[in-house]
PDB file of N, CA and C in Angstrom:
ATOM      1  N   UNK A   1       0.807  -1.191   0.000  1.00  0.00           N
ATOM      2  CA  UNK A   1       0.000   0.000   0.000  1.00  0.00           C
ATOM      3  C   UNK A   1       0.855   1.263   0.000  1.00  0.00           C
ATOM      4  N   UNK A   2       1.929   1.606   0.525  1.00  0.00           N
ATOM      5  CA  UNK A   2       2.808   2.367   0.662  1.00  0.00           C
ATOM      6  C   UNK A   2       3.608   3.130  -0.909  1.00  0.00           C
ATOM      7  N   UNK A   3       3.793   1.625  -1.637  1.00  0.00           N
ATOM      8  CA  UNK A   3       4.090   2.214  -3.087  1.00  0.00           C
ATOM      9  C   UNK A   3       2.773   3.010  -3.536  1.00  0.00           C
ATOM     10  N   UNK A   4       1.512   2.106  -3.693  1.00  0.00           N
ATOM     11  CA  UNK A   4       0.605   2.744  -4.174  1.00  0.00           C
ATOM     12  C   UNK A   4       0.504   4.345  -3.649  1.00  0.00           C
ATOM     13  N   UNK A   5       0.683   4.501  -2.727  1.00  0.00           N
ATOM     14  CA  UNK A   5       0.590   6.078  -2.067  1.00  0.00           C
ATOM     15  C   UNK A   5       1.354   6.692  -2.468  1.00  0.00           C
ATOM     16  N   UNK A   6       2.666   6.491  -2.437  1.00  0.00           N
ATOM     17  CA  UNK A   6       3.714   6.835  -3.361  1.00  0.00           C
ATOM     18  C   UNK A   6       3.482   7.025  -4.738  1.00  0.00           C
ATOM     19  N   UNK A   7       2.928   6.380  -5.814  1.00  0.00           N
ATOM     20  CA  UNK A   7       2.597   6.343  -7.054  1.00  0.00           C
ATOM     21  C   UNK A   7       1.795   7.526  -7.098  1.00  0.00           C
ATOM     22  N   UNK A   8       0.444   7.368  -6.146  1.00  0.00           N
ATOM     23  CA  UNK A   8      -0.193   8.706  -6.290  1.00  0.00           C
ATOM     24  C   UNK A   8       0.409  10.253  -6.030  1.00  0.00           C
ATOM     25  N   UNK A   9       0.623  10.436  -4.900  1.00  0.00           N
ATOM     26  CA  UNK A   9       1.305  11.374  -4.494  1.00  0.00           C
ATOM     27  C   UNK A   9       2.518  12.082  -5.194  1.00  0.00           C
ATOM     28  N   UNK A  10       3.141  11.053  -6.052  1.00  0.00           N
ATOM     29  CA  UNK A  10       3.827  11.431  -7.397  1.00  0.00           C
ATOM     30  C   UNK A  10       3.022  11.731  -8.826  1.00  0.00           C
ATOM     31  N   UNK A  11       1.913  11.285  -8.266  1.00  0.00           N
ATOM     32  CA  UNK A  11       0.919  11.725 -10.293  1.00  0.00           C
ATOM     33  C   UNK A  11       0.806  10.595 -10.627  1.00  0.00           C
ATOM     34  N   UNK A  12       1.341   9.404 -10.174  1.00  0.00           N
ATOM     35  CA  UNK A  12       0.999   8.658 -11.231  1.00  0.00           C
ATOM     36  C   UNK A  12      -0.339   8.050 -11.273  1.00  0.00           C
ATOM     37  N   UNK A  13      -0.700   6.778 -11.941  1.00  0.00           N
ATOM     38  CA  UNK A  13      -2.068   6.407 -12.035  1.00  0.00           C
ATOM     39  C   UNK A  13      -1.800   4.943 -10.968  1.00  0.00           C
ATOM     40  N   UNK A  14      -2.654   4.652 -10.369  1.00  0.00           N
ATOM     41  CA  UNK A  14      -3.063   3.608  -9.817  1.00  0.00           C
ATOM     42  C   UNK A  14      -4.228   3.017 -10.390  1.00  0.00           C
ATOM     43  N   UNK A  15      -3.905   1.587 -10.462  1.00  0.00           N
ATOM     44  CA  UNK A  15      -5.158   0.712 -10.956  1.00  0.00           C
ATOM     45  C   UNK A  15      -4.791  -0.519 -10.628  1.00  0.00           C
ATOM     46  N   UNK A  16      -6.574  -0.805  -9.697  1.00  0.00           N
ATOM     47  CA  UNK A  16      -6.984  -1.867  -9.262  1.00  0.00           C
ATOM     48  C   UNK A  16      -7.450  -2.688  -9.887  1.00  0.00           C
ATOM     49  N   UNK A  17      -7.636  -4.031  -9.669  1.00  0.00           N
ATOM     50  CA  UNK A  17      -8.829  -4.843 -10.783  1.00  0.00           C
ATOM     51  C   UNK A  17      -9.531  -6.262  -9.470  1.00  0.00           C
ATOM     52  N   UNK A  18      -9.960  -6.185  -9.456  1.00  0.00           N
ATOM     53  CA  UNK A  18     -11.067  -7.294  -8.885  1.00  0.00           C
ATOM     54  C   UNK A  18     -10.857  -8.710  -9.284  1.00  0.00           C
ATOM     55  N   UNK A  19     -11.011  -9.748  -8.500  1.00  0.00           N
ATOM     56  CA  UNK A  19     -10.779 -11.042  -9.018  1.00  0.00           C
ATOM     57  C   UNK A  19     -11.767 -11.306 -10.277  1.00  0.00           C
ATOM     58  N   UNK A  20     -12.901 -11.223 -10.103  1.00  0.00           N
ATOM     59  CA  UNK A  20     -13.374 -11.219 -11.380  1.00  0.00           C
ATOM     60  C   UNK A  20     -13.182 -10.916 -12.858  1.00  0.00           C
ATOM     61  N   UNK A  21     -12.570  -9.496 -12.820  1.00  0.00           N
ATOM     62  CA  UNK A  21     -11.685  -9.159 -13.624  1.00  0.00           C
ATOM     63  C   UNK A  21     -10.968  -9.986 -14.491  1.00  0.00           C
ATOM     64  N   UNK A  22     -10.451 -10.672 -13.785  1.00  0.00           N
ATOM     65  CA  UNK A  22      -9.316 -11.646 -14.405  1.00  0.00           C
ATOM     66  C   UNK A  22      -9.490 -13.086 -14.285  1.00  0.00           C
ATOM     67  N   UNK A  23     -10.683 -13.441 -13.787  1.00  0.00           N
ATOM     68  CA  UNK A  23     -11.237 -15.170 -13.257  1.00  0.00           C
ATOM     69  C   UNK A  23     -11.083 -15.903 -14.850  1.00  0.00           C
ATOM     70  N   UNK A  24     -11.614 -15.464 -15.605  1.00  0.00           N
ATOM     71  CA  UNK A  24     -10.965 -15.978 -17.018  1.00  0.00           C
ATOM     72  C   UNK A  24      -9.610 -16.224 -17.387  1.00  0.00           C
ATOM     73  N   UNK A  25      -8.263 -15.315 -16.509  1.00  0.00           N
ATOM     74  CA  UNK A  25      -7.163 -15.681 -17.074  1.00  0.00           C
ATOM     75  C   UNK A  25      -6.751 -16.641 -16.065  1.00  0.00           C
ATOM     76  N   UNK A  26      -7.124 -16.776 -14.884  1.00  0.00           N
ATOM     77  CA  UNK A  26      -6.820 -17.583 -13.919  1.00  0.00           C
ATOM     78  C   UNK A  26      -7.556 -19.048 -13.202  1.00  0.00           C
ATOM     79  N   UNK A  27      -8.131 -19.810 -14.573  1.00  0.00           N
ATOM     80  CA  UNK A  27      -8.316 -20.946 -14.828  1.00  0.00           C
ATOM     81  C   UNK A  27      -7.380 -22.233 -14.177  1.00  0.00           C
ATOM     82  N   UNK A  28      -5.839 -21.751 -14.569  1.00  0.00           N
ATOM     83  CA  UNK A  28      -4.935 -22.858 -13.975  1.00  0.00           C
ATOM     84  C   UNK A  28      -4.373 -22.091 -12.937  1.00  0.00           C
ATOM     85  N   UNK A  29      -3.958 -20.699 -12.783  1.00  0.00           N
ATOM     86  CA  UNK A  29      -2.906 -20.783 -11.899  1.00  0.00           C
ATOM     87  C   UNK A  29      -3.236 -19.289 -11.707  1.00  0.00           C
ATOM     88  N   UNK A  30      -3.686 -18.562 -10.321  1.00  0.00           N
ATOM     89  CA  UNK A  30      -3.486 -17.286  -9.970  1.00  0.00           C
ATOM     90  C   UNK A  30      -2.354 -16.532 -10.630  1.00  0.00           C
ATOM     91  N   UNK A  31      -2.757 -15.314 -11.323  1.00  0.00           N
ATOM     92  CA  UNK A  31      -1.718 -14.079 -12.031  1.00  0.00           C
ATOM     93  C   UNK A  31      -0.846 -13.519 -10.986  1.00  0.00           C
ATOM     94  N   UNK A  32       0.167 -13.335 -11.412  1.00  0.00           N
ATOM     95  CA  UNK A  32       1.220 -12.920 -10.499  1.00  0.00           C
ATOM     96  C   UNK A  32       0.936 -11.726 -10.257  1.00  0.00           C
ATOM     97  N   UNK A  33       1.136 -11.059  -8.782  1.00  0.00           N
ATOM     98  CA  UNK A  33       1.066  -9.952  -8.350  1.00  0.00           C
ATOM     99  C   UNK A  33       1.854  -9.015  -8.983  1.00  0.00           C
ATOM    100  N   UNK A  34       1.917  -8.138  -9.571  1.00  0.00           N
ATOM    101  CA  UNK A  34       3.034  -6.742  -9.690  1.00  0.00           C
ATOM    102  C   UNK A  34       2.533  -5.954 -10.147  1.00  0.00           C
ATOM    103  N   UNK A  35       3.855  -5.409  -8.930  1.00  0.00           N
ATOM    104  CA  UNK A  35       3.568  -3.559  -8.909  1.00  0.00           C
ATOM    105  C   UNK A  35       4.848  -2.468  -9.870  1.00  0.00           C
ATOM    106  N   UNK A  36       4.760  -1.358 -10.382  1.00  0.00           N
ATOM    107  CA  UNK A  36       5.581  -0.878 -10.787  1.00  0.00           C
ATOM    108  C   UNK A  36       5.842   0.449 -10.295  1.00  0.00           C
ATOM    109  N   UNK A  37       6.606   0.599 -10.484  1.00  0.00           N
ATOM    110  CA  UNK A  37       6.658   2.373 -10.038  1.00  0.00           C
ATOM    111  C   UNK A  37       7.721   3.125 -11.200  1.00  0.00           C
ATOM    112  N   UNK A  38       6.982   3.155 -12.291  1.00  0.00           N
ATOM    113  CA  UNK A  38       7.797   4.230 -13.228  1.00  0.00           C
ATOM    114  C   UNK A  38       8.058   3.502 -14.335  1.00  0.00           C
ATOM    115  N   UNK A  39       8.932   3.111 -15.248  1.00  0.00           N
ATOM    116  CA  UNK A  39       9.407   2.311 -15.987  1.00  0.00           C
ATOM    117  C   UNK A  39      10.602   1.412 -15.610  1.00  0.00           C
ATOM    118  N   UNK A  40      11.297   1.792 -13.956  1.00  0.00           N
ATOM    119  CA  UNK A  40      12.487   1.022 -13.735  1.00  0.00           C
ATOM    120  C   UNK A  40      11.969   0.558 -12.793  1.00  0.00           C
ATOM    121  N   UNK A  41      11.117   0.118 -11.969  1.00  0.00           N
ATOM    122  CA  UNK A  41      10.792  -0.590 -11.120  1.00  0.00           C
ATOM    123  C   UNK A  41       9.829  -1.424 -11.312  1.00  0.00           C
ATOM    124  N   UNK A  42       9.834  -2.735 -10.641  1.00  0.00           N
ATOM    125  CA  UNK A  42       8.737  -3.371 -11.296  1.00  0.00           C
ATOM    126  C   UNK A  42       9.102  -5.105  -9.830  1.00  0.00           C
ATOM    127  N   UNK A  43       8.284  -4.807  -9.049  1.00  0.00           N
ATOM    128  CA  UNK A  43       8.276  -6.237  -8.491  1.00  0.00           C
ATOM    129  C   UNK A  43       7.167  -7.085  -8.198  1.00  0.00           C
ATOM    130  N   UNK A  44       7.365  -8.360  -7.850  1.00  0.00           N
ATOM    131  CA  UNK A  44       6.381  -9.639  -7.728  1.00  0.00           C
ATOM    132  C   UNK A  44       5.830  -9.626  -6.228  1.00  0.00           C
ATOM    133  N   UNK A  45       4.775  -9.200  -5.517  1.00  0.00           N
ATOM    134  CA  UNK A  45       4.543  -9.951  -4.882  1.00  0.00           C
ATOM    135  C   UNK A  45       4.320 -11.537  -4.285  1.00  0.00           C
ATOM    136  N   UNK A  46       4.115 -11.861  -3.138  1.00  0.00           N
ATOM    137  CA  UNK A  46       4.380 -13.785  -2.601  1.00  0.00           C
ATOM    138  C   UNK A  46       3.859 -13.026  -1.305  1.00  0.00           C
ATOM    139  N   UNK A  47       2.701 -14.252  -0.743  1.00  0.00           N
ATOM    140  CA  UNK A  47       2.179 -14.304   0.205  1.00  0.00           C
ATOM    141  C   UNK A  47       2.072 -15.827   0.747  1.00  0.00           C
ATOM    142  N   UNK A  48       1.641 -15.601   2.155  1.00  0.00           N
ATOM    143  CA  UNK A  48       2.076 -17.017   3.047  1.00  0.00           C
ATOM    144  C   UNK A  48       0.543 -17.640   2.676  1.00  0.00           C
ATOM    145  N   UNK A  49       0.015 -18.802   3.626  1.00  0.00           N
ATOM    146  CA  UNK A  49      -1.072 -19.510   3.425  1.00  0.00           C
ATOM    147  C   UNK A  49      -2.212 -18.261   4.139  1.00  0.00           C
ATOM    148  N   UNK A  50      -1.671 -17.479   5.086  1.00  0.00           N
ATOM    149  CA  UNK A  50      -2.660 -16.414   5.609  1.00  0.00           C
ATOM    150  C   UNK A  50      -3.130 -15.390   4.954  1.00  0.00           C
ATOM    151  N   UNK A  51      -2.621 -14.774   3.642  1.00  0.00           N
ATOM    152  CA  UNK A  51      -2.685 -14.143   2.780  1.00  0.00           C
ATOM    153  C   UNK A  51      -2.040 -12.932   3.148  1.00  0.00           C
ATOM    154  N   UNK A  52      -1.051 -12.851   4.576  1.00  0.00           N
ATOM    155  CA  UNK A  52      -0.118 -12.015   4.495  1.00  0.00           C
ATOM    156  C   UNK A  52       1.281 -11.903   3.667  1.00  0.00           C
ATOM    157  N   UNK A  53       1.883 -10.647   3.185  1.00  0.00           N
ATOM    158  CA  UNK A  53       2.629 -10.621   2.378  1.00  0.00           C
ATOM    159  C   UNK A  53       4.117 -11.427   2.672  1.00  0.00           C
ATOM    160  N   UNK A  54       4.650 -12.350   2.406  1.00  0.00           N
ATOM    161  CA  UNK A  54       5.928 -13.163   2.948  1.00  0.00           C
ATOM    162  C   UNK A  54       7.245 -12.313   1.943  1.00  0.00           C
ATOM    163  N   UNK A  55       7.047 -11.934   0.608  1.00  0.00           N
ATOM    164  CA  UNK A  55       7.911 -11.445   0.296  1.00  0.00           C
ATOM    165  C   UNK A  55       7.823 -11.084  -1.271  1.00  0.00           C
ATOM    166  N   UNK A  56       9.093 -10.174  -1.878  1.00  0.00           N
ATOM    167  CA  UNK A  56       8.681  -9.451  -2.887  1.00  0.00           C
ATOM    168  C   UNK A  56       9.985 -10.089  -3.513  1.00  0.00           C
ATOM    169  N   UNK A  57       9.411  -9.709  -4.944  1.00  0.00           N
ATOM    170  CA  UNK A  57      11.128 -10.350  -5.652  1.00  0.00           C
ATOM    171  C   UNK A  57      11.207  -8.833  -6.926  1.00  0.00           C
ATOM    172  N   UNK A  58      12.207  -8.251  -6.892  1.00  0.00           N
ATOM    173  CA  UNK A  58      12.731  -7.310  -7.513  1.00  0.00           C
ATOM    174  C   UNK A  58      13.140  -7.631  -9.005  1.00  0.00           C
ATOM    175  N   UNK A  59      12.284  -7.527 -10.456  1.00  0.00           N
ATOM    176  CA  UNK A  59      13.020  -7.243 -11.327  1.00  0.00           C
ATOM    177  C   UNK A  59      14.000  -6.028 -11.863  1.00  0.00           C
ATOM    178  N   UNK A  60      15.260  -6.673 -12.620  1.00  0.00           N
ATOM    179  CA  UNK A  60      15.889  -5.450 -12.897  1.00  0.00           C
ATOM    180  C   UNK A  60      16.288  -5.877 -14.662  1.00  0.00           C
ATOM    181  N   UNK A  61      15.398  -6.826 -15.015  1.00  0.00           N
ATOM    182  CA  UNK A  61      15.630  -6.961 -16.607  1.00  0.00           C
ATOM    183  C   UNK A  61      15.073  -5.509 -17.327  1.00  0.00           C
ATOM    184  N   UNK A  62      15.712  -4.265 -18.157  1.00  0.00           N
ATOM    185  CA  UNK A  62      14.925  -3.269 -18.369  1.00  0.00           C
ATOM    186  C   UNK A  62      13.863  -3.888 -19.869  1.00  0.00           C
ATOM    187  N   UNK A  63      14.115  -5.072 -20.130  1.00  0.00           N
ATOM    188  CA  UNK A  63      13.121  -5.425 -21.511  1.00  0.00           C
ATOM    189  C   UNK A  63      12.752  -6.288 -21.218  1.00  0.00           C
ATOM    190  N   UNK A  64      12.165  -6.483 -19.719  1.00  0.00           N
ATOM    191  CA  UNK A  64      11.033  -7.367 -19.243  1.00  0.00           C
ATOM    192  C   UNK A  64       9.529  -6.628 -19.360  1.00  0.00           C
ATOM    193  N   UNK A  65       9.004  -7.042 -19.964  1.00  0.00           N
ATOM    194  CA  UNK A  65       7.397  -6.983 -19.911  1.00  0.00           C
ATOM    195  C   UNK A  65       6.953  -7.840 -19.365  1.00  0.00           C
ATOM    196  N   UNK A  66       5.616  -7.468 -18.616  1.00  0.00           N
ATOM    197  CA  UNK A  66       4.365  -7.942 -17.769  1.00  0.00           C
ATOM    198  C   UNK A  66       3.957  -8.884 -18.583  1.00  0.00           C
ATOM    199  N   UNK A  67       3.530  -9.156 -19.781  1.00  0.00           N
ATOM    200  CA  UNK A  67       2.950 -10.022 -19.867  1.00  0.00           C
ATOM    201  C   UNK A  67       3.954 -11.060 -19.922  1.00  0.00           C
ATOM    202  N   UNK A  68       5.425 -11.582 -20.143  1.00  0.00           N
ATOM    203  CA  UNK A  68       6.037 -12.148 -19.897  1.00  0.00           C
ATOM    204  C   UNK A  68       6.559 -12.935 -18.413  1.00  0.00           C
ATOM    205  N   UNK A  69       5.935 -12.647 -17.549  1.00  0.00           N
ATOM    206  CA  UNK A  69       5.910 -12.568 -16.465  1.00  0.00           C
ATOM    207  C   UNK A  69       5.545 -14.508 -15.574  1.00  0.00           C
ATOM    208  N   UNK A  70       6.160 -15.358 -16.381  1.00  0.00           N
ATOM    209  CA  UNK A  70       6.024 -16.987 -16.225  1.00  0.00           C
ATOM    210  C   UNK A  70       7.185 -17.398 -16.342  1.00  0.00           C
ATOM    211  N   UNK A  71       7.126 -18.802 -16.504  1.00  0.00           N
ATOM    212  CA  UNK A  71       8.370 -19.361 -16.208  1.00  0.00           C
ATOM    213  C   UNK A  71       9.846 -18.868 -17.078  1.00  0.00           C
ATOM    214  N   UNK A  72       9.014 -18.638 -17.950  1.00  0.00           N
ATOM    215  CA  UNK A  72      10.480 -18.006 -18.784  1.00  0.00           C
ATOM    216  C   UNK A  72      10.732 -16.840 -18.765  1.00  0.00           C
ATOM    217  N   UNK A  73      10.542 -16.252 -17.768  1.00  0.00           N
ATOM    218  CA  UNK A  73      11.110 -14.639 -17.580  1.00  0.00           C
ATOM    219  C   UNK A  73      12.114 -14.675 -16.042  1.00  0.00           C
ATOM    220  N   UNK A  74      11.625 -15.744 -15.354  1.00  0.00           N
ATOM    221  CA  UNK A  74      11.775 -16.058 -13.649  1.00  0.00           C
ATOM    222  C   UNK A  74      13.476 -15.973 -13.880  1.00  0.00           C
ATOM    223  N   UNK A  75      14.485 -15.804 -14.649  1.00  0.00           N
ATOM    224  CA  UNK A  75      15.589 -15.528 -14.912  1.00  0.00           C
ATOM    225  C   UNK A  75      15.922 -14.164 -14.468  1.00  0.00           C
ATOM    226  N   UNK A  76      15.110 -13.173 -14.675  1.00  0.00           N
ATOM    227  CA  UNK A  76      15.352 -11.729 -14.801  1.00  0.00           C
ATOM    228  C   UNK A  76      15.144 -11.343 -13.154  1.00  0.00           C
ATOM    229  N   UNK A  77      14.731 -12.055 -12.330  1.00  0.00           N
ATOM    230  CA  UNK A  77      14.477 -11.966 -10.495  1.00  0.00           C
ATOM    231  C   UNK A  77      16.096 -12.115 -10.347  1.00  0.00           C
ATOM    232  N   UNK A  78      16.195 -11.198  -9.549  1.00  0.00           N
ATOM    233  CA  UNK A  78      17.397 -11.199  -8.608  1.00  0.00           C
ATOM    234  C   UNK A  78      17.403 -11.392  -7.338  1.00  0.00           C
ATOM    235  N   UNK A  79      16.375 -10.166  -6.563  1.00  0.00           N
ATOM    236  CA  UNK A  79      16.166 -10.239  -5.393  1.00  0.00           C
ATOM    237  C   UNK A  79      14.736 -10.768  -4.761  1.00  0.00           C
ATOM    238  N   UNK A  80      14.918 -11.701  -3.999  1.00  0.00           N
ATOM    239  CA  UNK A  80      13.278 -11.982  -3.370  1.00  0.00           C
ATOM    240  C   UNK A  80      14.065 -11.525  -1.683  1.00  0.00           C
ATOM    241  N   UNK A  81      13.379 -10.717  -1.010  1.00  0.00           N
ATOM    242  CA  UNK A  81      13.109 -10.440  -0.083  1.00  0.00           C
ATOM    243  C   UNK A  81      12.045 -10.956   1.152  1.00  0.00           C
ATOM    244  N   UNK A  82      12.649 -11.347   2.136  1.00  0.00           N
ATOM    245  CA  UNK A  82      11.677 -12.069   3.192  1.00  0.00           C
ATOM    246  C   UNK A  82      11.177 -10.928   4.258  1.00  0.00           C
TER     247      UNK A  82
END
């Protein structure tokens, strides 16, 4: 929540979407969480079985795109944070 406040408070746009939203793309396997902040930031959320946040993993590939964001991008993670 903190980035998001951040995002705003800088101008940028925030956008939410609802599980529904996306219940069509998530047939086999929940969409990965991420957040960005600008064009150089960009990380994954990971949560425990409680649905509290356990940890974030930091991309720093700059020609990673979101929709790439599966097994064949999981190269471009450097940092996961606990």
């Amino acid at each position: 929540m903190q980035l998001l406040r951040m995002r705003d408070e800088c101008g940028g746009t925030v956008r939410i979407i609802t599980g529904d939203q996306v219940a069509d793309y998530e047939r086999e396997a929940p969409l990965p969480e991420i957040f960005t902040l600008g064009t150089s930031v960009m990380y994954q959320a990971f949560y425990d079985d409680d649905r509290v946040l356990a940890a974030v993993r930091r991309f720093v590939d700059r020609d990673l795109e979101v929709p790439r964001l599966d097994g064949r991008a999981r190269h471009a993670a450097t940092t996961v944070v606990p």
